[in-house]
C-alpha atoms as a PDB file:
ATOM      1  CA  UNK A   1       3.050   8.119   6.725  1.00  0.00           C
ATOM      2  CA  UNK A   2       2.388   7.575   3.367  1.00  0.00           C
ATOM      3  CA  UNK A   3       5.495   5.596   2.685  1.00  0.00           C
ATOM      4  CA  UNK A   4       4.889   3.792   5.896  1.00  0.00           C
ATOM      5  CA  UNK A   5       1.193   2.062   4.356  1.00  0.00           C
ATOM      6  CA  UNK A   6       3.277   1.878   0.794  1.00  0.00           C
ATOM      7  CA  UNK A   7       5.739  -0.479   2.356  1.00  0.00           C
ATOM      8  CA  UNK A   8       3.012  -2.402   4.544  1.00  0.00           C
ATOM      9  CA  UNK A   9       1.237  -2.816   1.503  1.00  0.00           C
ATOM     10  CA  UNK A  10       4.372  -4.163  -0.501  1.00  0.00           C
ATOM     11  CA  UNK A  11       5.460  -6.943   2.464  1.00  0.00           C
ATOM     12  CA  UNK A  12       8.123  -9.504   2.812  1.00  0.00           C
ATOM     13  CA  UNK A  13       6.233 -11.386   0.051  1.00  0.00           C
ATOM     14  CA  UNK A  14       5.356  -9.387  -2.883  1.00  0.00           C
ATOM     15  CA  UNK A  15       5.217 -10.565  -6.589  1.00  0.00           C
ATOM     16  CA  UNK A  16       3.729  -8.958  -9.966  1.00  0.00           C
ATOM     17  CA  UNK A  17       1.294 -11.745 -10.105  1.00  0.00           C
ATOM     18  CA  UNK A  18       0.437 -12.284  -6.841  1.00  0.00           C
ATOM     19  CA  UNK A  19      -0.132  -8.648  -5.147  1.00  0.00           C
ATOM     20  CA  UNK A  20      -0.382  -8.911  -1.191  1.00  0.00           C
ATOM     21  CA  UNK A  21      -4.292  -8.287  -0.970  1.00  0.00           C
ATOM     22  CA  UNK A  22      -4.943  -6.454   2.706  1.00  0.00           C
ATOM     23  CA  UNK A  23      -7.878  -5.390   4.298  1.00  0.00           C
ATOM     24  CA  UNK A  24      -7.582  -1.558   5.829  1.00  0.00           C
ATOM     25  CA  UNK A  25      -7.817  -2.891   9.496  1.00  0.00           C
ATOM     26  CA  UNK A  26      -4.701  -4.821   8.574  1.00  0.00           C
ATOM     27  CA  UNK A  27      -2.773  -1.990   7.036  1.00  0.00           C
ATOM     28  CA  UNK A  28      -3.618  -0.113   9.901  1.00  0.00           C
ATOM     29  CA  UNK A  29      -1.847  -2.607  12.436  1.00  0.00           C
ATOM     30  CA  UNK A  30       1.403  -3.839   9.893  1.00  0.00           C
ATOM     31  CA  UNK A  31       1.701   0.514   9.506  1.00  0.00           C
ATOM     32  CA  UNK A  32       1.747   0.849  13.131  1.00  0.00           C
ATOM     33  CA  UNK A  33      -1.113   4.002  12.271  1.00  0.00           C
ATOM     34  CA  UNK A  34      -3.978   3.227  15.128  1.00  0.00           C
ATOM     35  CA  UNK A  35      -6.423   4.979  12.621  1.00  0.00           C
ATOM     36  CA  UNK A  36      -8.099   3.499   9.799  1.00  0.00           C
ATOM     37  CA  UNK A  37      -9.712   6.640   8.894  1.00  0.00           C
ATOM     38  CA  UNK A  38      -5.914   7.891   8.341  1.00  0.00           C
ATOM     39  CA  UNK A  39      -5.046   4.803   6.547  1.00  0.00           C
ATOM     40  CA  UNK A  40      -8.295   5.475   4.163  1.00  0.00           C
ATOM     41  CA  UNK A  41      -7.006   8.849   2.977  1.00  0.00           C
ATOM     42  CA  UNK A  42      -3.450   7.706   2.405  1.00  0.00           C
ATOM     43  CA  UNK A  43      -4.988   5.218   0.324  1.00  0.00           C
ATOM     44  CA  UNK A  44      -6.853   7.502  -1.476  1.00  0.00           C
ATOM     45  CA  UNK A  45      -4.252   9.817  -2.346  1.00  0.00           C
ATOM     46  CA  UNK A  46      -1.448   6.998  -3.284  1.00  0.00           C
ATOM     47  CA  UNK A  47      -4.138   5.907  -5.675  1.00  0.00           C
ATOM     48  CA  UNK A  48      -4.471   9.183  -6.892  1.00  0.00           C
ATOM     49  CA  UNK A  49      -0.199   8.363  -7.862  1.00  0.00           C
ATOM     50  CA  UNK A  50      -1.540   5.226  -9.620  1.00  0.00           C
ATOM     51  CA  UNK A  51       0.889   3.102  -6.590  1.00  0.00           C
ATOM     52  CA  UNK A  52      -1.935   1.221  -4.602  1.00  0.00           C
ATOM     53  CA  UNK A  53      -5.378   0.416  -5.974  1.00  0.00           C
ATOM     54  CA  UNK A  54      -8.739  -1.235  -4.230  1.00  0.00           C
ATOM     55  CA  UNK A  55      -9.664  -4.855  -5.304  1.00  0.00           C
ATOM     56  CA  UNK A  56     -11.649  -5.388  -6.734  1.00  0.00           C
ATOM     57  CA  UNK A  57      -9.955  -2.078  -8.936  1.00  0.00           C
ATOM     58  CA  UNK A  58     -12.362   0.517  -8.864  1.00  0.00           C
ATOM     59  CA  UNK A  59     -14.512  -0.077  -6.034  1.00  0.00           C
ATOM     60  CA  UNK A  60     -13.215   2.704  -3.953  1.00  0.00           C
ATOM     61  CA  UNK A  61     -15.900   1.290  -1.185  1.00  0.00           C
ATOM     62  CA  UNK A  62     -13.725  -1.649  -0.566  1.00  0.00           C
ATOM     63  CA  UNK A  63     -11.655  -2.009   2.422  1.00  0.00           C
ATOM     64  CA  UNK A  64      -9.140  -4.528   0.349  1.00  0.00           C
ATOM     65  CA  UNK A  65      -6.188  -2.742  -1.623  1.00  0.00           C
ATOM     66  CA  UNK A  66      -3.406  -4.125  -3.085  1.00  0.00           C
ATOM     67  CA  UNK A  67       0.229  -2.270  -4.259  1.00  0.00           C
ATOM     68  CA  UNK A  68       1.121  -1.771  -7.970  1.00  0.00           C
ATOM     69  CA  UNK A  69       3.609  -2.671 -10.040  1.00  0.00           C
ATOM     70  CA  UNK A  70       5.114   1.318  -9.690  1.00  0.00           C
ATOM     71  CA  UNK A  71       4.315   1.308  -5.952  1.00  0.00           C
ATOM     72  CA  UNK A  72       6.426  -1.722  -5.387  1.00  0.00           C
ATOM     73  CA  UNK A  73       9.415  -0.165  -7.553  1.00  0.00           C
ATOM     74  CA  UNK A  74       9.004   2.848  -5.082  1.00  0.00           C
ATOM     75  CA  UNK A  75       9.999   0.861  -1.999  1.00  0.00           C
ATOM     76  CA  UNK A  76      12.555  -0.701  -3.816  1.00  0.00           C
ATOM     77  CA  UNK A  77      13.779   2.823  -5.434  1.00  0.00           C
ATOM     78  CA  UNK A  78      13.342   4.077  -1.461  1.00  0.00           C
ATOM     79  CA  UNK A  79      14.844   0.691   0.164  1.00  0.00           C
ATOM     80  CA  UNK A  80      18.200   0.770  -2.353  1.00  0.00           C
ATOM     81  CA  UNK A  81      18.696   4.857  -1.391  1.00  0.00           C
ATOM     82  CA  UNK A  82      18.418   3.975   2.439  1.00  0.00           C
ATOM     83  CA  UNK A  83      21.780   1.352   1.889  1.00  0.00           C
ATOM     84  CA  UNK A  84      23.222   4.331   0.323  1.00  0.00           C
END
């Protein structure tokens, strides 16, 4: 599940300098996880792996979070070994 709000988080649309900025509600419905409470704690702990952060970045009180630069290279790493 954890991969699953990784890739909602990294989109169709994602750029370096324009990060996809989603509220958790949102997250929750593009993830397909009915629980935002669920989606919370997988944000905490890819945050903890430095591959989503909160905006603004360090307000861990704010229900918009964003993917980083290694969190996007993850789904790509992930998306190339699934054509494999």
């Amino acid at each position: 599940n954890q991969i699953t709000v990784l890739k909602s988080l990294y989109g169709e649309t994602f750029t370096p300098e324009d990060p996809k900025l989603l509220q958790i509600d949102q997250i929750s419905e593009v993830s397909g996880l009915n629980d935002e409470r669920e989606v919370q704690r997988y944000l905490y702990i890819l945050e903890g792996q430095k591959l989503v952060t909160p905006y603004p970045e360090g307000d861990f009180t704010s229900k918009t979070w964003h993917i980083t630069k290694i969190g996007a290279k993850l789904v790509r790493t992930i998306a190339k070994s699934a054509l494999n």
